[in-house]
N, C-alpha and C. Protein backbone atom coordinates (compact mmCIF):
# COMPACT_ATOMS: atom_id res chain seq x y z
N UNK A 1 145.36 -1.64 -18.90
CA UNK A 1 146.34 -2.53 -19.51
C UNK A 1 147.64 -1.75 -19.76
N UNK A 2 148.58 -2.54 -19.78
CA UNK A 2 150.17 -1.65 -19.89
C UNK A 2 150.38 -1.47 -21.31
N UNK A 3 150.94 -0.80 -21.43
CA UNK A 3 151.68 -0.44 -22.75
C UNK A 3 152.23 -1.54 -23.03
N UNK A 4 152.00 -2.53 -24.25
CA UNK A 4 153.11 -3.49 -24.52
C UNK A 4 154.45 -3.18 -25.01
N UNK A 5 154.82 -2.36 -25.67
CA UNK A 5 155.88 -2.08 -25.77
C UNK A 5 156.83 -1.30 -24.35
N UNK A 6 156.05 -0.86 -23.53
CA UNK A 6 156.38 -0.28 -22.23
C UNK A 6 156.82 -1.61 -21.28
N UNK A 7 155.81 -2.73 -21.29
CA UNK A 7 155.80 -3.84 -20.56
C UNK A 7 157.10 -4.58 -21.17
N UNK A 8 157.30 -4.78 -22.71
CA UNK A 8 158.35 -5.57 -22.94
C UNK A 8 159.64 -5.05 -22.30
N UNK A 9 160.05 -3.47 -22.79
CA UNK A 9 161.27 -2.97 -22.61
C UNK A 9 161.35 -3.02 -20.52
N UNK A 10 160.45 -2.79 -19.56
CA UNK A 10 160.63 -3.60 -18.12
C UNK A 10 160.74 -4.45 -17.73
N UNK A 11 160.00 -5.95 -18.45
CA UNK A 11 160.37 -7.26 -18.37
C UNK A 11 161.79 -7.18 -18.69
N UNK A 12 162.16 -6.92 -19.81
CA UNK A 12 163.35 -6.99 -20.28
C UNK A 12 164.69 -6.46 -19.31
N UNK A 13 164.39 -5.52 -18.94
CA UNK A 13 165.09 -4.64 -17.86
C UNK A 13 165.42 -5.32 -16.65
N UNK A 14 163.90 -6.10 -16.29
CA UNK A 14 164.00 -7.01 -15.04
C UNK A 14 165.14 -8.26 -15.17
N UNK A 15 165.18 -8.95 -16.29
CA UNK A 15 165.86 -9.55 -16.53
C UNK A 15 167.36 -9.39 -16.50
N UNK A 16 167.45 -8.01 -17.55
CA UNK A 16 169.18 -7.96 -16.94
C UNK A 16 169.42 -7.66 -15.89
N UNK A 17 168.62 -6.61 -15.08
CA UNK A 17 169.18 -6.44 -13.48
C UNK A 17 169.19 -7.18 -12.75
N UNK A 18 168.30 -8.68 -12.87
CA UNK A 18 168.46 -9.79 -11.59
C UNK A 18 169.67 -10.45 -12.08
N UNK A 19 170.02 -10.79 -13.29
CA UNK A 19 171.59 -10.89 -14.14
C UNK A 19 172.83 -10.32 -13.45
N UNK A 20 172.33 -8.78 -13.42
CA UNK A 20 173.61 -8.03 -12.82
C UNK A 20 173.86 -8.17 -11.53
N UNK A 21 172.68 -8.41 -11.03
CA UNK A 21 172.53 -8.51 -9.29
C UNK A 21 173.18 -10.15 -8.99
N UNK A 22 173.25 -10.90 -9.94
CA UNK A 22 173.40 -12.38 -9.67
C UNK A 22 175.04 -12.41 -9.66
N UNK A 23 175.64 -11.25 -10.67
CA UNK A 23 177.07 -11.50 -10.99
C UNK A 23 177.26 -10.60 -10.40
N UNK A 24 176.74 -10.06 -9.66
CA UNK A 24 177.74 -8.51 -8.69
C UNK A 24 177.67 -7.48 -9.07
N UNK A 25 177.28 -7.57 -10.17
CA UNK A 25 177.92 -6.34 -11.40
C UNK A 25 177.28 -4.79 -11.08
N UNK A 26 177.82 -4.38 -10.38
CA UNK A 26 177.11 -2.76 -9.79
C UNK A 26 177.33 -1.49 -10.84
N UNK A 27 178.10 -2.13 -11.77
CA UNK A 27 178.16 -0.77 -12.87
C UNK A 27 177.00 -0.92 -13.47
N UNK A 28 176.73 -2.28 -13.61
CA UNK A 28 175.48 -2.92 -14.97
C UNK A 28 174.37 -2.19 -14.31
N UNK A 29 174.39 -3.18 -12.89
CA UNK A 29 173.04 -2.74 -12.55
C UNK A 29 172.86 -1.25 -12.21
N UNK A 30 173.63 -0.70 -11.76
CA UNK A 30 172.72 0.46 -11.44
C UNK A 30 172.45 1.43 -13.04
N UNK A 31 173.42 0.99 -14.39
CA UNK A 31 172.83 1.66 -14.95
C UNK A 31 171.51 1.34 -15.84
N UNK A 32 171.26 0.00 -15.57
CA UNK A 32 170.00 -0.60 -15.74
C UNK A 32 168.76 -0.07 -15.00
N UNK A 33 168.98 -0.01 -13.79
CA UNK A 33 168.31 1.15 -12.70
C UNK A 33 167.55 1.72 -13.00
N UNK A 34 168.77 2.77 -13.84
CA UNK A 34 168.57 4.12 -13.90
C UNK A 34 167.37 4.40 -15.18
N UNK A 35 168.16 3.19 -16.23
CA UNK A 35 167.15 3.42 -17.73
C UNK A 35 165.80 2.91 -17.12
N UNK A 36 165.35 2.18 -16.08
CA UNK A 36 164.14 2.02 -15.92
C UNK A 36 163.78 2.95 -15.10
N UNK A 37 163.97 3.73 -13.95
CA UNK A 37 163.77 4.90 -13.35
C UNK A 37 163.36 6.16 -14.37
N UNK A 38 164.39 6.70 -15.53
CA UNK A 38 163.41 7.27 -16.61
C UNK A 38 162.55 6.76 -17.06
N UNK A 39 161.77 5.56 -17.71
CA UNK A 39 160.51 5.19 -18.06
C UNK A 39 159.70 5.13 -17.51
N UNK A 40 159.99 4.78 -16.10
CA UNK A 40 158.72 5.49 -15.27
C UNK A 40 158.33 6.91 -15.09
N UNK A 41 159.33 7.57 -15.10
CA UNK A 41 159.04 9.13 -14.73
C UNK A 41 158.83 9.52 -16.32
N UNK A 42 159.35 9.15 -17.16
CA UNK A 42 158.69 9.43 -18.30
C UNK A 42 157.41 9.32 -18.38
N UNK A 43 156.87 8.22 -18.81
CA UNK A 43 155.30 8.16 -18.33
C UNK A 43 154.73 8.47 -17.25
N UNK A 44 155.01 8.98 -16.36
CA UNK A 44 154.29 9.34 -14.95
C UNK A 44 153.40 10.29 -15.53
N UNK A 45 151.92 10.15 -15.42
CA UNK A 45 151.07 11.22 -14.98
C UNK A 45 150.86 10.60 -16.75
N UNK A 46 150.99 10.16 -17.71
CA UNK A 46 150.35 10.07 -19.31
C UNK A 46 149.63 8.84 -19.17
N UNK A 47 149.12 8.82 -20.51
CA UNK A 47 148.32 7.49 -20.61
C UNK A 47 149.41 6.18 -20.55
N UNK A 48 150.22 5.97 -20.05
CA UNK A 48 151.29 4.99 -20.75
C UNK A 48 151.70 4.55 -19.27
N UNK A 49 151.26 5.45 -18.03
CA UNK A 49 151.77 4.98 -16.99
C UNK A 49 150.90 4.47 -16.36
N UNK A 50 151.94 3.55 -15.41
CA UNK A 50 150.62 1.99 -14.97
C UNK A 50 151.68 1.58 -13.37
N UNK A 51 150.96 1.02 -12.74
CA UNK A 51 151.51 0.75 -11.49
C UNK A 51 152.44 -0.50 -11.82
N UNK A 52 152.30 -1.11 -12.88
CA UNK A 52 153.47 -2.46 -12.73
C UNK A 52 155.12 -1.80 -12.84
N UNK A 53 155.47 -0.67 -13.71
CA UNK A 53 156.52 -0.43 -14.26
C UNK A 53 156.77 -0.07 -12.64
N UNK A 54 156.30 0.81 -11.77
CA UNK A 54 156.61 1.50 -10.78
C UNK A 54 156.75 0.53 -9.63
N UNK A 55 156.42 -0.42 -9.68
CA UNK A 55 156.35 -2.27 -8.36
C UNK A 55 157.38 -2.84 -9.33
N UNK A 56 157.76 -2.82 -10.58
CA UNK A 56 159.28 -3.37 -11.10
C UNK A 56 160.41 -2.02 -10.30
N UNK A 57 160.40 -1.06 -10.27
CA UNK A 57 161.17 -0.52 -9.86
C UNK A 57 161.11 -0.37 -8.43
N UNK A 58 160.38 -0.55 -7.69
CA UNK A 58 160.59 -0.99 -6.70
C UNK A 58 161.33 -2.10 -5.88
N UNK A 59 161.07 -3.31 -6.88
CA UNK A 59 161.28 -4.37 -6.56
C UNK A 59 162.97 -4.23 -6.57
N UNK A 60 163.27 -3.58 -7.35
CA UNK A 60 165.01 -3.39 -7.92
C UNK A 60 165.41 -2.05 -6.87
N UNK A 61 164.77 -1.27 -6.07
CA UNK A 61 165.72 -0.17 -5.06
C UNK A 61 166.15 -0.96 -3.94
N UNK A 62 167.59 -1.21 -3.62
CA UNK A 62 167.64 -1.54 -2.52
C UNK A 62 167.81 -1.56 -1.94
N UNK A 63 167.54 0.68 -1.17
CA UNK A 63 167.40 0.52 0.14
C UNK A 63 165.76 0.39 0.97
N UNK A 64 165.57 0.18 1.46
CA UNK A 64 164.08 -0.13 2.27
C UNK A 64 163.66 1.32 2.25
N UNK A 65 164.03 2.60 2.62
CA UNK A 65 163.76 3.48 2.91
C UNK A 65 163.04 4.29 1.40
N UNK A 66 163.75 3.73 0.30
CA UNK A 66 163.87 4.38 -0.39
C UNK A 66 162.47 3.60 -1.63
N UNK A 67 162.40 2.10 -1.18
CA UNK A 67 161.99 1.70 -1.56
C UNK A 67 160.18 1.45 -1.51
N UNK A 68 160.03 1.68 -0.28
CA UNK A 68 158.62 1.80 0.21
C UNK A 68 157.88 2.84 -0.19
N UNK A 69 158.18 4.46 -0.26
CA UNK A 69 157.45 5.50 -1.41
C UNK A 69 157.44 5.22 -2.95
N UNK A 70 158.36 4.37 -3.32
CA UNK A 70 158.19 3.86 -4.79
C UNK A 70 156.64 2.95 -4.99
N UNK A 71 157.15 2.12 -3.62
CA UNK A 71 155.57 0.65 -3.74
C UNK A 71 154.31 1.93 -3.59
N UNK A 72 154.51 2.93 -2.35
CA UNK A 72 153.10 2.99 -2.34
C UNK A 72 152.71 4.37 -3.49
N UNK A 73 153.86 4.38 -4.60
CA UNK A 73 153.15 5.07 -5.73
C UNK A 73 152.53 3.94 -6.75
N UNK A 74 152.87 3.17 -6.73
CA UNK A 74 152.51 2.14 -7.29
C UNK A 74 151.28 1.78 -7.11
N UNK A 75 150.90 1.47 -5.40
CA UNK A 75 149.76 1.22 -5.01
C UNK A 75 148.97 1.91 -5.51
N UNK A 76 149.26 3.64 -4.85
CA UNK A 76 148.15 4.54 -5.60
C UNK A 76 148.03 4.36 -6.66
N UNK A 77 148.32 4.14 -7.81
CA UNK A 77 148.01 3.75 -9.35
C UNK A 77 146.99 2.90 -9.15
N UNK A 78 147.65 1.54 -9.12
CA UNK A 78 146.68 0.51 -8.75
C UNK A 78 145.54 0.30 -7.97
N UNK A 79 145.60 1.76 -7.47
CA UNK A 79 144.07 1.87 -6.59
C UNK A 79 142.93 2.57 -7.81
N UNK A 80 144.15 3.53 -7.69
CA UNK A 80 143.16 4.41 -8.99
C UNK A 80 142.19 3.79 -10.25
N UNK A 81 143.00 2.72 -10.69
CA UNK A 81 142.98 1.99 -11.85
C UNK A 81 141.90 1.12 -11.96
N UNK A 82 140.92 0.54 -11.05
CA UNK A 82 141.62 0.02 -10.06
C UNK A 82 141.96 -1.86 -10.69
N UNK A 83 143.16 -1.82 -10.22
CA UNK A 83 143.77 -3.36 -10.37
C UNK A 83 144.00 -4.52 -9.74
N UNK A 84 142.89 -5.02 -9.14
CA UNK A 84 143.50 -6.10 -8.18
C UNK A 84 144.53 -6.61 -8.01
N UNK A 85 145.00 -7.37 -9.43
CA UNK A 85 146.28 -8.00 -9.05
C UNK A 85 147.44 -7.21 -8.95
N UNK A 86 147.57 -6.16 -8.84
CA UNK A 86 148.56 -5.34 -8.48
C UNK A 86 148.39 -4.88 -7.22
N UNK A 87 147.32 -4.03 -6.92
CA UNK A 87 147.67 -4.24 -5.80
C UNK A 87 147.73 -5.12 -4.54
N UNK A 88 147.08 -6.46 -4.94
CA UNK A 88 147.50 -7.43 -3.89
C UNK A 88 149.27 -8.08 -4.24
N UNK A 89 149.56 -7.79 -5.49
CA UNK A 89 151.25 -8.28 -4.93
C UNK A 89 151.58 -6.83 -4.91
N UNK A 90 151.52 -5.15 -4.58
CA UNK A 90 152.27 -4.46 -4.21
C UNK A 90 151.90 -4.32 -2.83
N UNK A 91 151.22 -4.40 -2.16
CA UNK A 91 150.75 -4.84 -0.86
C UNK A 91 151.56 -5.76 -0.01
N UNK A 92 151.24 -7.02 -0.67
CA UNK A 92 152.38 -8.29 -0.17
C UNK A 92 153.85 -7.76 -0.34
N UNK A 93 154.57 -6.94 -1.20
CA UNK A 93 155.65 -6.67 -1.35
C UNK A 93 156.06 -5.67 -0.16
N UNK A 94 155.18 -4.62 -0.25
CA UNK A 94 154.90 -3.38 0.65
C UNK A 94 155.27 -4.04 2.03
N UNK A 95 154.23 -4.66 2.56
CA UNK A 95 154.04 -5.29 3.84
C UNK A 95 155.64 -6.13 4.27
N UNK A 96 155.69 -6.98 3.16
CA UNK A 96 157.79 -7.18 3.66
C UNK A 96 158.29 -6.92 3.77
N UNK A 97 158.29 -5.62 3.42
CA UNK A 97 159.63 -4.45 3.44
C UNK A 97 158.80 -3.72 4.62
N UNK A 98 157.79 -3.30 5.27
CA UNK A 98 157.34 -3.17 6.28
C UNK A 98 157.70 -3.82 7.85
N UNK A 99 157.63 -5.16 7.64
CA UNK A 99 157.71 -5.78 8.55
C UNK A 99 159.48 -5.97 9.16
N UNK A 100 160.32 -5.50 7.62
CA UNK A 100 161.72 -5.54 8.12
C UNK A 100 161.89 -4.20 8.67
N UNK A 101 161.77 -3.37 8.82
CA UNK A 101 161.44 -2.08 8.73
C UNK A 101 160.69 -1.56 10.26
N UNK A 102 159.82 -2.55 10.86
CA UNK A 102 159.77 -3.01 12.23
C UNK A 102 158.35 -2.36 12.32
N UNK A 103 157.67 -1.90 11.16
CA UNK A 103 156.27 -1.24 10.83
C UNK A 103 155.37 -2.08 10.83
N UNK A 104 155.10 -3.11 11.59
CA UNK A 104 154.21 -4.45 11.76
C UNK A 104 152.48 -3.76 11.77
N UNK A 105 152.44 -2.69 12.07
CA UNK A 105 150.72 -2.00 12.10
C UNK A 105 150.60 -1.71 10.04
N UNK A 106 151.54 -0.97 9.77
CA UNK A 106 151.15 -0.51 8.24
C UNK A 106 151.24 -1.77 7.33
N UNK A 107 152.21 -2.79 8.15
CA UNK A 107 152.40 -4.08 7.30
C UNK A 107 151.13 -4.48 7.25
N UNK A 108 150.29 -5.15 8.16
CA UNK A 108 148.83 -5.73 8.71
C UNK A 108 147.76 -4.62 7.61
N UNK A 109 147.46 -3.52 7.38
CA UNK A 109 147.01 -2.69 6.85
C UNK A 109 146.95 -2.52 5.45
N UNK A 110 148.45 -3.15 4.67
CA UNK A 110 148.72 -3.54 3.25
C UNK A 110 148.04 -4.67 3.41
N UNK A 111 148.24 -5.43 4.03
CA UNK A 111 147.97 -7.05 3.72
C UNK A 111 146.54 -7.09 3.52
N UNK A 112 145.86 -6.51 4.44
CA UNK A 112 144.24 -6.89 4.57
C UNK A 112 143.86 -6.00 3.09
N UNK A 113 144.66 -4.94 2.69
CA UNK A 113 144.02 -4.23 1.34
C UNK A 113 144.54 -5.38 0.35
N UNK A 114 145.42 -6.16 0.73
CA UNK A 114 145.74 -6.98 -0.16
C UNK A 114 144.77 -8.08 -0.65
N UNK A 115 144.38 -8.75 0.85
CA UNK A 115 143.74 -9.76 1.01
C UNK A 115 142.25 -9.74 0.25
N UNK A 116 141.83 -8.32 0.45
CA UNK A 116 140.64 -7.68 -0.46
C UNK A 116 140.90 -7.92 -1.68
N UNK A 117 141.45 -7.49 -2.27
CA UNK A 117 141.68 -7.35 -3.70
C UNK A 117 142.25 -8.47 -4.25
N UNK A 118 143.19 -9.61 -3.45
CA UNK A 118 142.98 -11.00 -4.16
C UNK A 118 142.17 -11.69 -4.07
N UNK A 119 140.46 -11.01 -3.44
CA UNK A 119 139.72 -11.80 -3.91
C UNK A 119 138.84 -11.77 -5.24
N UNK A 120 139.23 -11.19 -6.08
CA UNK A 120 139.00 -10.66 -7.38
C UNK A 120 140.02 -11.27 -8.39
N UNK A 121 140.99 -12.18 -8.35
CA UNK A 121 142.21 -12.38 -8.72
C UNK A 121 142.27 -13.97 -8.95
N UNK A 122 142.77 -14.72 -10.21
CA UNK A 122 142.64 -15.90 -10.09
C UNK A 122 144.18 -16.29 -9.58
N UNK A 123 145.14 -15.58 -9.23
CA UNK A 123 146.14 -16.11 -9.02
C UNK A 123 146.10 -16.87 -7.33
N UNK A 124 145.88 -17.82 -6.84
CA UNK A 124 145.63 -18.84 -6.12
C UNK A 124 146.81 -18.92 -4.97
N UNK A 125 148.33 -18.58 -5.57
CA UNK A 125 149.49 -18.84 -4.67
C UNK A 125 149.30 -17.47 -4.06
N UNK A 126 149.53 -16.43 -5.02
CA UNK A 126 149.58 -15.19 -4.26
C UNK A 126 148.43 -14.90 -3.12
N UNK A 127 147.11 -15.67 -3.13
CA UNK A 127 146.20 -15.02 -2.31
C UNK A 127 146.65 -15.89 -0.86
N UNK A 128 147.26 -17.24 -1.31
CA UNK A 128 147.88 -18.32 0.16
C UNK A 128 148.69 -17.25 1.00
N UNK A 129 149.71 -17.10 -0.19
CA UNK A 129 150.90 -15.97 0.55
C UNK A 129 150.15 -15.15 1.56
N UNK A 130 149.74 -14.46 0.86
CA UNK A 130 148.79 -12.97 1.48
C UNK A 130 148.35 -13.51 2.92
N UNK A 131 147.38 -14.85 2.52
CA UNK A 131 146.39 -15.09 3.81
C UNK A 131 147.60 -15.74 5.27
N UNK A 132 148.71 -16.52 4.02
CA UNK A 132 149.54 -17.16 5.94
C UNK A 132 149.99 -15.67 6.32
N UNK A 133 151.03 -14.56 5.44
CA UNK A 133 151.53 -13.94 6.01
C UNK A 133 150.73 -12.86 7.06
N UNK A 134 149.66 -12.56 6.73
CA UNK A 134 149.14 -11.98 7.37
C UNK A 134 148.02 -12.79 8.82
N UNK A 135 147.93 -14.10 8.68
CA UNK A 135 147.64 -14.71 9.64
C UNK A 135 148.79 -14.46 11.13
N UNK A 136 150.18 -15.21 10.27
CA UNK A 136 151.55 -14.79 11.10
C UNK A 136 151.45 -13.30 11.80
N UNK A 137 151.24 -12.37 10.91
CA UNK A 137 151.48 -11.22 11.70
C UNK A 137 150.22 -10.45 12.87
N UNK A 138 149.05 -11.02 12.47
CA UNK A 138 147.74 -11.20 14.08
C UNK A 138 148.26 -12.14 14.67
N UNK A 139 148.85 -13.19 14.52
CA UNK A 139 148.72 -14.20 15.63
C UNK A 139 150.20 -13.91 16.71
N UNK A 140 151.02 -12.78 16.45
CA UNK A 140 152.26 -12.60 16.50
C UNK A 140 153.61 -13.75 16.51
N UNK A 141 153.05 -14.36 15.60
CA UNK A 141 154.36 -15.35 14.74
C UNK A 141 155.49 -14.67 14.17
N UNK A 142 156.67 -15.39 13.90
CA UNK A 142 157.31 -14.93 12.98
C UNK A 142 157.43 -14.92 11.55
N UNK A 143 157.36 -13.94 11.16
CA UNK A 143 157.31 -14.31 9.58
C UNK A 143 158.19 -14.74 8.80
N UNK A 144 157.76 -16.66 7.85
CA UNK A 144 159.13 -16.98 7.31
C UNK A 144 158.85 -16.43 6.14
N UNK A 145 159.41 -16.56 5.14
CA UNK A 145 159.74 -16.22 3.40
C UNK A 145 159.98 -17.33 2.88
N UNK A 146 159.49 -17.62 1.65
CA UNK A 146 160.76 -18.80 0.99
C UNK A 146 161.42 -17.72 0.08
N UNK A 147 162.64 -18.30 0.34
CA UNK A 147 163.50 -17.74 -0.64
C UNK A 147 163.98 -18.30 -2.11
């Protein structure tokens, strides 16, 4: 389980940076970023660190390159831990930024660890997601998103 006070101050974080990201605002956000980039590395490696804070900061890097060793520290947590519902949405997250990325074998590879582990999971949309996107990517479809 996360730290609640760890979990509030990242929710919270999440909030202003999709804010800053909505109004442009690149001073805000990146120094929003940054205060969540120390709380993860703060807690890294203590009892206080957890794979969600590290899949919120992921979710907020945005270059692809930079962003995919963030998810799969995350993952590893969430393996460790072990957490289903984390790692089937850092998987699903993983695998999108994969597939833009033109990594369609490691994408297929998240997904099916995904697909595992939402079956332990009552969240119902996320396991749909999981199962079309990764249907799309064996059947060599294209993959849509909703946005």
């Amino acid at each position: 389980m996360i730290n609640t006070k760890i979990y509030k101050a990242v929710y919270e974080l999440a909030e202003k940076l999709m804010k800053a990201a909505a109004k442009d605002d690149r001073e805000t956000f990146e120094a929003l970023y940054a205060e969540l980039r120390a709380i993860c590395t703060e807690n890294e490696n203590t009892d206080k660190d957890h794979p969600e804070q590290w899949e919120t900061l992921a979710d907020f890097t945005e270059e692809l390159e930079d962003a995919l060793p963030i998810y799969q520290k995350a993952l590893d947590k969430a393996i460790a831990k072990p957490s289903n519902d984390h790692i089937a949405s850092i998987g699903f997250s993983m695998a999108t930024l994969q597939v833009e990325a033109g990594r369609t074998d490691a994408a297929i590879a998240n997904l099916q660890r995904a697909q595992t582990s939402a079956q332990g999971i009552e969240d119902d949309e996320m396991k749909a997601e999981i199962d079309e996107f990764l249907e799309t990517l064996t059947t060599g479809q294209e993959p849509h998103f909703d946005q």
